[in-house]
C-alpha atoms as a PDB file:
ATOM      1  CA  UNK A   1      79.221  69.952  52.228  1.00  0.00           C
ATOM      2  CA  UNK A   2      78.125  72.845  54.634  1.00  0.00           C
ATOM      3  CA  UNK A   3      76.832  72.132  58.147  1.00  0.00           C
ATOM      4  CA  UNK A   4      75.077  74.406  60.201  1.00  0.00           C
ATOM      5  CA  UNK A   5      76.256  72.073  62.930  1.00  0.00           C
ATOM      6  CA  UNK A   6      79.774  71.946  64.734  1.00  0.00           C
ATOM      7  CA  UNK A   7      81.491  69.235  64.332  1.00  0.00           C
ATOM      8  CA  UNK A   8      83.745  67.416  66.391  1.00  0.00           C
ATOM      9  CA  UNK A   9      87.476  68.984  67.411  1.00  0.00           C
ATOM     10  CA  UNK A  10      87.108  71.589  64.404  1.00  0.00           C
ATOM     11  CA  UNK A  11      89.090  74.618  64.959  1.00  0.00           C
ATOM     12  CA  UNK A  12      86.873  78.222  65.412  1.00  0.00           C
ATOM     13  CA  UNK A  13      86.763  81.364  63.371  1.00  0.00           C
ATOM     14  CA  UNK A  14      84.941  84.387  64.505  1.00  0.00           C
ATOM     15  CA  UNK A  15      83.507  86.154  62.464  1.00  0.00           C
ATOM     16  CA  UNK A  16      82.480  90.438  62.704  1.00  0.00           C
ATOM     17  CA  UNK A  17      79.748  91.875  61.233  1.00  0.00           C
ATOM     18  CA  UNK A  18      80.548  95.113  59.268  1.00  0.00           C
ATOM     19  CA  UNK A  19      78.269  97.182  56.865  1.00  0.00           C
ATOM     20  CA  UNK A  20      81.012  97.849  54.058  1.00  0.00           C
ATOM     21  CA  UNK A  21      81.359  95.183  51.463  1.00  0.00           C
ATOM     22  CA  UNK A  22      83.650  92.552  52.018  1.00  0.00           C
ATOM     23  CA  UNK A  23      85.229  93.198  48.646  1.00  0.00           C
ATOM     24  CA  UNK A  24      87.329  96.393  50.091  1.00  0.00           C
ATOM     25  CA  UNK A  25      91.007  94.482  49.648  1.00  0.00           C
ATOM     26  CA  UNK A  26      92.366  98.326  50.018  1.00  0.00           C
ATOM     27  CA  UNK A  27      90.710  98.504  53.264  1.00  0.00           C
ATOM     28  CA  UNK A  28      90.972  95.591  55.310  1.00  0.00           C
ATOM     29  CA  UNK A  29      94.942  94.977  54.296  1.00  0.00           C
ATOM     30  CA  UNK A  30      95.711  98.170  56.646  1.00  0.00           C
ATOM     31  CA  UNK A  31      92.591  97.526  59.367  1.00  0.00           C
ATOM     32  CA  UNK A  32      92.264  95.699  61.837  1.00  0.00           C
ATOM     33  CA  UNK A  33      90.059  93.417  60.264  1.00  0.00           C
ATOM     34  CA  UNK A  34      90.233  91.220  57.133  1.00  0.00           C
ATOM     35  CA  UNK A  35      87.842  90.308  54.823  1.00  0.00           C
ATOM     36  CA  UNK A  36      87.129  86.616  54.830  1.00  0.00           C
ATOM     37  CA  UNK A  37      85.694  84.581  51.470  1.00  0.00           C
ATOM     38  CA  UNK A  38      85.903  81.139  51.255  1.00  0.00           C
ATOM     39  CA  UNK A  39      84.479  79.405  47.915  1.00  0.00           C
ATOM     40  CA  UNK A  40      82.367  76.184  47.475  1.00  0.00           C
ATOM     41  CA  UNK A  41      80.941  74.763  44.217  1.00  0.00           C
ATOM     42  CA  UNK A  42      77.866  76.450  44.734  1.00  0.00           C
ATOM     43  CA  UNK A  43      78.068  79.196  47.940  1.00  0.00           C
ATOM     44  CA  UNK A  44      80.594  81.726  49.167  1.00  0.00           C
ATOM     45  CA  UNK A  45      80.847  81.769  52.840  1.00  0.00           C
ATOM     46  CA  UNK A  46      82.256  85.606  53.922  1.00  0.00           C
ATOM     47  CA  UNK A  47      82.610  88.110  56.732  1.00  0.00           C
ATOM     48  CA  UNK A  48      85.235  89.683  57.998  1.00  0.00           C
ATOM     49  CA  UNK A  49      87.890  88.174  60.594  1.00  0.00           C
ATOM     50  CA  UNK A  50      90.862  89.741  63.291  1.00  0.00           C
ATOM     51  CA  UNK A  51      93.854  87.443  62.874  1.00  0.00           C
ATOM     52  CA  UNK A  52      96.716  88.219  65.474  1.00  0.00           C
ATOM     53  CA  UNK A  53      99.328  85.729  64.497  1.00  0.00           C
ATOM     54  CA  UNK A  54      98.545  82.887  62.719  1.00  0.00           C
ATOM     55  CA  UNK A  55      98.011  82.827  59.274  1.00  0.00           C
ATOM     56  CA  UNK A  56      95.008  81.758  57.314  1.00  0.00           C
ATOM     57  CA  UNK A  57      96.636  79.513  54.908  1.00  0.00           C
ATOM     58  CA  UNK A  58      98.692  77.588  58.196  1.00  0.00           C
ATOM     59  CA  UNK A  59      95.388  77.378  60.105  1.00  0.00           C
ATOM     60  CA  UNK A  60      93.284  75.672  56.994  1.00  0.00           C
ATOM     61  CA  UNK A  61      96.479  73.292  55.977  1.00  0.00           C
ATOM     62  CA  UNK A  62      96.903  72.393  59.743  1.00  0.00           C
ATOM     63  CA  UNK A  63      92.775  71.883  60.647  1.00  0.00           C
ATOM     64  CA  UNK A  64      90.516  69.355  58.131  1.00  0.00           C
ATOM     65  CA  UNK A  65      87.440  71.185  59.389  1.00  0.00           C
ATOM     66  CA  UNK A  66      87.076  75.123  60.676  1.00  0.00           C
ATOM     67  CA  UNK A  67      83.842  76.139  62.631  1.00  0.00           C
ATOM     68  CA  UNK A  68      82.802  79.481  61.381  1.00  0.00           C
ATOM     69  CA  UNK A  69      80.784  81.578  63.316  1.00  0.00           C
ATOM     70  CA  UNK A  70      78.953  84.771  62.420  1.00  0.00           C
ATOM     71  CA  UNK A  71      79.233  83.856  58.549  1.00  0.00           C
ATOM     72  CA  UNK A  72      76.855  84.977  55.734  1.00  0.00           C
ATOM     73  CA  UNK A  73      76.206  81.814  53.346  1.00  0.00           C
ATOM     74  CA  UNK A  74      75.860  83.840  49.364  1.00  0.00           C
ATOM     75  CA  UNK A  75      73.763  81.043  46.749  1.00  0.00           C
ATOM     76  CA  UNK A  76      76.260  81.634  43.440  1.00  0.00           C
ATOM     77  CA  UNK A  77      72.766  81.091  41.722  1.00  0.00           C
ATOM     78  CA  UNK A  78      70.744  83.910  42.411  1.00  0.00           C
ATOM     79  CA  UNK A  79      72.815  85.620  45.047  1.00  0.00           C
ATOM     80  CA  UNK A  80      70.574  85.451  48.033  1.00  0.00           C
ATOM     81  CA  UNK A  81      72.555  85.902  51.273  1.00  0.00           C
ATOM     82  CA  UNK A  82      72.060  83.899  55.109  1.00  0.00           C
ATOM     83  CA  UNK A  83      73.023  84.745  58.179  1.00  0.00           C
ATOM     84  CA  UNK A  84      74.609  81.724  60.197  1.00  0.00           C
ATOM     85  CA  UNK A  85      75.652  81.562  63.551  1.00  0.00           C
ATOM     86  CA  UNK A  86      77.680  78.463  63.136  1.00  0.00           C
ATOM     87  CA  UNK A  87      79.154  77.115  60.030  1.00  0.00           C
ATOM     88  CA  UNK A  88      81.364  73.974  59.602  1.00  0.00           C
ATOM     89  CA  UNK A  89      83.522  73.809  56.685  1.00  0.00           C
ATOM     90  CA  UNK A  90      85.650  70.652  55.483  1.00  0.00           C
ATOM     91  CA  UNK A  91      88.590  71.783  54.119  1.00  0.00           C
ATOM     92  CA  UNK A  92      88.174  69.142  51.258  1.00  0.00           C
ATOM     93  CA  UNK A  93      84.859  71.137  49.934  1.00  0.00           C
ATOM     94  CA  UNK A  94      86.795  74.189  49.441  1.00  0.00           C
ATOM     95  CA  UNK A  95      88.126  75.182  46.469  1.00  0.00           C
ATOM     96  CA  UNK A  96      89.236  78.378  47.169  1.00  0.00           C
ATOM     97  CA  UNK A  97      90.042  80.830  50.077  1.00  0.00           C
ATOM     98  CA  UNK A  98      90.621  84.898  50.069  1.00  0.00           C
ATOM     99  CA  UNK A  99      93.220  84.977  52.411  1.00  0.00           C
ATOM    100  CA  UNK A 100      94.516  88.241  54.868  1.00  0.00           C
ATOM    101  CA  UNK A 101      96.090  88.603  57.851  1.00  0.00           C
ATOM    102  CA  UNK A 102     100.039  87.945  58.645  1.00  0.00           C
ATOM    103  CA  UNK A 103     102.608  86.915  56.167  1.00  0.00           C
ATOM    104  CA  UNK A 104     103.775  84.353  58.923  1.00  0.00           C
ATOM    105  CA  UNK A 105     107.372  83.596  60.560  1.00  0.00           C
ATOM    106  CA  UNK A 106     110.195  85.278  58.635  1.00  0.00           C
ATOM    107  CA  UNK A 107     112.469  82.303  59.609  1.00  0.00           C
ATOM    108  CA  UNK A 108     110.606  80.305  57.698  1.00  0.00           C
ATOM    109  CA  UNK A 109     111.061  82.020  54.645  1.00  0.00           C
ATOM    110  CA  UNK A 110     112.633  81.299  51.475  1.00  0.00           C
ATOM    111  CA  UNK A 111     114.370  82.820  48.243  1.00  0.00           C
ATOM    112  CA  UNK A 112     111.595  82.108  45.814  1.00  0.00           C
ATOM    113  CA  UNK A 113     110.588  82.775  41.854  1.00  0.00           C
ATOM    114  CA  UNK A 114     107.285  83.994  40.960  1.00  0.00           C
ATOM    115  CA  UNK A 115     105.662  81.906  38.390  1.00  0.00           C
ATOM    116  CA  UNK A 116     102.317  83.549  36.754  1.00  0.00           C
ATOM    117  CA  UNK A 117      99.321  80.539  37.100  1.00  0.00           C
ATOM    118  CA  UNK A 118      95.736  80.486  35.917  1.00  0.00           C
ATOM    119  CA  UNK A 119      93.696  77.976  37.626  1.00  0.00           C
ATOM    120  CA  UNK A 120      90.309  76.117  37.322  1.00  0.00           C
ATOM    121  CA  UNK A 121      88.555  74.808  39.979  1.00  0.00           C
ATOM    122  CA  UNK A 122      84.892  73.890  39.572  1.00  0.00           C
ATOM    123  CA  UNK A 123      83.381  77.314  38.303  1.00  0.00           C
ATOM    124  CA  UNK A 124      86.091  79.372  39.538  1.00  0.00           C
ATOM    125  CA  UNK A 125      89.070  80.832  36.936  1.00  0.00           C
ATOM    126  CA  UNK A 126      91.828  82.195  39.586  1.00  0.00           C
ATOM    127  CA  UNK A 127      94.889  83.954  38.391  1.00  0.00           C
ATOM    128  CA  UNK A 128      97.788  84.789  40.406  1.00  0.00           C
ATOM    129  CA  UNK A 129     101.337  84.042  41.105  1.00  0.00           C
ATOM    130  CA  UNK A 130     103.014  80.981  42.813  1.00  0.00           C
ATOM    131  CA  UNK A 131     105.885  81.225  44.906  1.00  0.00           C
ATOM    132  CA  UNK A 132     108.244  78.641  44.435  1.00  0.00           C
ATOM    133  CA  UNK A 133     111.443  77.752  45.612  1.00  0.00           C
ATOM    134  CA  UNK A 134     114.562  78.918  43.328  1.00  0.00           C
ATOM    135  CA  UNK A 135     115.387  75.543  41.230  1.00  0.00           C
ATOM    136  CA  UNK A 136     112.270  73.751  41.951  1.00  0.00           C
ATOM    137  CA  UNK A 137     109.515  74.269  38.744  1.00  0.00           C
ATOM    138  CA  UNK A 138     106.348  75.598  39.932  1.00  0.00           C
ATOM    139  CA  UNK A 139     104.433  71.995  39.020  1.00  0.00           C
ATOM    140  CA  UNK A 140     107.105  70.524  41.311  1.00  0.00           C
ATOM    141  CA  UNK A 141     106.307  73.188  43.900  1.00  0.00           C
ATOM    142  CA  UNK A 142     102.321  72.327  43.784  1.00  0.00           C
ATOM    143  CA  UNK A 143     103.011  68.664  44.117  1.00  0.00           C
ATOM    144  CA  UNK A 144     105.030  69.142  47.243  1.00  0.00           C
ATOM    145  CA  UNK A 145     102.259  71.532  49.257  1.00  0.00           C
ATOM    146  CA  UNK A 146     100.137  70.867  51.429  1.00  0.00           C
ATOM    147  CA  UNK A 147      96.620  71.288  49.745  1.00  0.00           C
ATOM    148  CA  UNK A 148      95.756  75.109  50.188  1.00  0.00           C
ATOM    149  CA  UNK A 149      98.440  76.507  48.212  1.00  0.00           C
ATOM    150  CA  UNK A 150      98.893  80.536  48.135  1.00  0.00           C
ATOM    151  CA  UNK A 151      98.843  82.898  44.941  1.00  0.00           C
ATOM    152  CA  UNK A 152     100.116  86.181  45.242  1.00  0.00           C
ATOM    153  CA  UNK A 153      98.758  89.154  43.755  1.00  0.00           C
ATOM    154  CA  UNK A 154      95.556  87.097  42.477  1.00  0.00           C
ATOM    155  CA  UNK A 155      91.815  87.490  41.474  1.00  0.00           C
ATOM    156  CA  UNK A 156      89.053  84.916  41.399  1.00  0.00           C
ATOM    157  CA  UNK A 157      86.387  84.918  38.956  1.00  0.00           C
ATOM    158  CA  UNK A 158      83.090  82.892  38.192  1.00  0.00           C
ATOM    159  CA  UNK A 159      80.237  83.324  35.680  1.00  0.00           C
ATOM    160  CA  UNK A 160      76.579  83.766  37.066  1.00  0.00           C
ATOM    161  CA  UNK A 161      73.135  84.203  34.552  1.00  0.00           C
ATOM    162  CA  UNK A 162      76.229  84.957  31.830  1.00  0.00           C
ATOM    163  CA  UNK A 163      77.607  87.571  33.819  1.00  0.00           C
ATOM    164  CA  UNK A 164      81.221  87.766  34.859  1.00  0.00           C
ATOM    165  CA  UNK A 165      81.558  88.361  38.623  1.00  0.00           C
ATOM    166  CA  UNK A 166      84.968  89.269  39.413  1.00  0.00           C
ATOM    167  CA  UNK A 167      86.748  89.473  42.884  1.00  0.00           C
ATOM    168  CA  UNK A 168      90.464  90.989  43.699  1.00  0.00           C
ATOM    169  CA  UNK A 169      91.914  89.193  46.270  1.00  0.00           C
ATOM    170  CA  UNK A 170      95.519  90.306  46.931  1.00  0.00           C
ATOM    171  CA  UNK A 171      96.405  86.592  48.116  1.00  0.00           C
ATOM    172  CA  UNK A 172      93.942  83.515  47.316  1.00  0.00           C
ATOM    173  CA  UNK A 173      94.398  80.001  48.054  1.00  0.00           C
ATOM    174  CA  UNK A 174      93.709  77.198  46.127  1.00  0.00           C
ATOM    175  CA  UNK A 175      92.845  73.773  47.053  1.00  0.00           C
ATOM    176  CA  UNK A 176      95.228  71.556  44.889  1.00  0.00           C
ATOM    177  CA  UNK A 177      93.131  68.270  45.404  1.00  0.00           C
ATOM    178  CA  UNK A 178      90.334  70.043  43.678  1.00  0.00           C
ATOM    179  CA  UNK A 179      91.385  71.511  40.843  1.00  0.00           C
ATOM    180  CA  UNK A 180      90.527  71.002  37.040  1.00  0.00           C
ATOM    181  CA  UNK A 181      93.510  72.591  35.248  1.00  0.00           C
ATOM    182  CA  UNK A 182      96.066  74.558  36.549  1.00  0.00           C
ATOM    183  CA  UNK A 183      98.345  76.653  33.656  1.00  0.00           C
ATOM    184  CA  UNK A 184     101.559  78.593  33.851  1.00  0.00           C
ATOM    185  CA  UNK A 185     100.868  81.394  31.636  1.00  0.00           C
ATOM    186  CA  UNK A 186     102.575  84.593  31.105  1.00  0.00           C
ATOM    187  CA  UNK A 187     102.509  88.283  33.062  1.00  0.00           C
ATOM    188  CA  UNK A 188      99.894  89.853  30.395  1.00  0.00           C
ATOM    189  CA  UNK A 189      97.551  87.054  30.543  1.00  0.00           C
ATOM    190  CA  UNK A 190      97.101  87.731  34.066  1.00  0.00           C
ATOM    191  CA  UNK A 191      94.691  90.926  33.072  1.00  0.00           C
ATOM    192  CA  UNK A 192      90.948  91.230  33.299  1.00  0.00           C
ATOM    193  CA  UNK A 193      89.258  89.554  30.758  1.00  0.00           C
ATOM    194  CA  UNK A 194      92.704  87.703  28.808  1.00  0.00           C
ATOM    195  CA  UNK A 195      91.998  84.636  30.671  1.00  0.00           C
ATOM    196  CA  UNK A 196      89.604  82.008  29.806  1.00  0.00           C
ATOM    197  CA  UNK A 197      87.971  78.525  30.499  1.00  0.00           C
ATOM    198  CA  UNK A 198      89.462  76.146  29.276  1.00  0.00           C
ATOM    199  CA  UNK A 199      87.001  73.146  30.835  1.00  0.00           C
ATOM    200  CA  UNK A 200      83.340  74.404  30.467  1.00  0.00           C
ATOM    201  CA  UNK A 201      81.774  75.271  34.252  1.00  0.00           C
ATOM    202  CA  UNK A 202      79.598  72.686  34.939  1.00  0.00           C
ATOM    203  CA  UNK A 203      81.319  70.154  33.292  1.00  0.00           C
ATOM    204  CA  UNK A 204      80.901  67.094  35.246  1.00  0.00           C
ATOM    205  CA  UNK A 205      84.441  66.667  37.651  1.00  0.00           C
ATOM    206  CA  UNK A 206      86.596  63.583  37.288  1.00  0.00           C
ATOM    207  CA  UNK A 207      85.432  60.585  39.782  1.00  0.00           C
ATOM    208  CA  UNK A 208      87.315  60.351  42.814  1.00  0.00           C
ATOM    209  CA  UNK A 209      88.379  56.833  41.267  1.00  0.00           C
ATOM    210  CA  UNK A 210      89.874  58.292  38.752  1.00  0.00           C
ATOM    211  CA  UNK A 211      93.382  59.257  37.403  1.00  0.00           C
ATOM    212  CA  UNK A 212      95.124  62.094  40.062  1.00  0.00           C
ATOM    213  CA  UNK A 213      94.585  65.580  39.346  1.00  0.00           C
ATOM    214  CA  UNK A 214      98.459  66.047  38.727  1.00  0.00           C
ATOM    215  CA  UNK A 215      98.895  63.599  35.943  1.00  0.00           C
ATOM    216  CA  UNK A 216      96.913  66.130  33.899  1.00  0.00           C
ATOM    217  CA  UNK A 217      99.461  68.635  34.800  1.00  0.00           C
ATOM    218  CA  UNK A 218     102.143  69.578  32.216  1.00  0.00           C
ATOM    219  CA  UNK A 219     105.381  67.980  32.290  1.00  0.00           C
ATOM    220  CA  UNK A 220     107.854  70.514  33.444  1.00  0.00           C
ATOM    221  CA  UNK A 221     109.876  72.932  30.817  1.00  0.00           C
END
């Protein structure tokens, strides 16, 4: 899942080290640097990265493996925190990504409609909203991205020892291929604390033999 190892061809991400917390989304969106979290089933990898052009969510859709280096490996379990100097990720291990950095080419940008989504991935609940193209329904618009797919405006969430930890991400990604339930819901149940589980955490995740993730999607309205 995590390698301490680089692998072969895998794209690199420095890493700084900086002694505020990496959960200062009001600070790094007008620094320099920007705070990096990417979420496994069990860790968070984090640290703080200086993007100049291209955009997080382009690089991970683009590269099936990034080499981290400088990154701090936090156990979900009882929160104890390494120091790594290298770190391969697979893109398919990660279910979700605090994203920063530039919005990308203007060209390629298009009218879109904000649709309000909670979503479940392992022991993650992530709220946010989903851009997607006027006249194509936001199920339609998952289908159709590559796997990390951007939520505006979004927060991430998971439960340690029965305690809610709660993050505020500005933009997340989610990893499509991985997820357990994905709802549209409306604008108010976006707030702290109105969203729930609706698949236990630690519920054992559907074999990869299984029927695709989007059949258990809702049909669209």
């Amino acid at each position: 899942m995590i390698s301490p190892r680089p692998v072969t061809g895998p794209t690199t991400l420095v890493l700084e080290r900086r002694p505020e917390s990496p959960n200062e989304p009001d600070f790094v969106a007008d620094g320099p640097l920007i705070g990096f979290d990417a979420f496994l089933p069990e860790h968070r990898v984090f640290g703080w990265i200086r993007f100049h052009a291209d955009r997080l969510t382009d690089i991970l859709n683009e590269h099936p493996d990034v080499l981290l280096v400088n990154a701090q490996l936090e156990r979900l379990t009882d929160g104890q925190v390494e120091w790594h100097e290298q770190l391969s990720l697979a893109r398919g291990n990660l279910l979700a990504v605090r994203a920063g950095g530039p919005r990308g080419d203007p060209a390629r940008r298009e009218r879109t409609r904000l649709h309000p989504l909670v979503v479940q991935s392992g022991p993650y609940l992530i709220g946010g909203y989903l851009h997607a193209r006027i006249g194509v329904g936001p199920f339609e618009e998952i289908r159709g991205r590559p796997e990390m797919v951007p939520l505006s405006t979004g927060w991430l969430e998971h439960w340690v020892d029965g305690r809610r930890h709660r993050q505020w991400a500005g933009t997340i990604l989610f990893n499509r291929a991985l997820v357990d339930e994905i709802e549209l819901v409306g604008e108010a149940d976006l707030e702290f604390g109105v969203a729930s589980y609706r698949i236990q955490p630690g519920t054992p995740r559907r074999s990869s033999d299984g029927p695709p993730l989007a059949e258990a999607w809702p049909d669209e309205a």
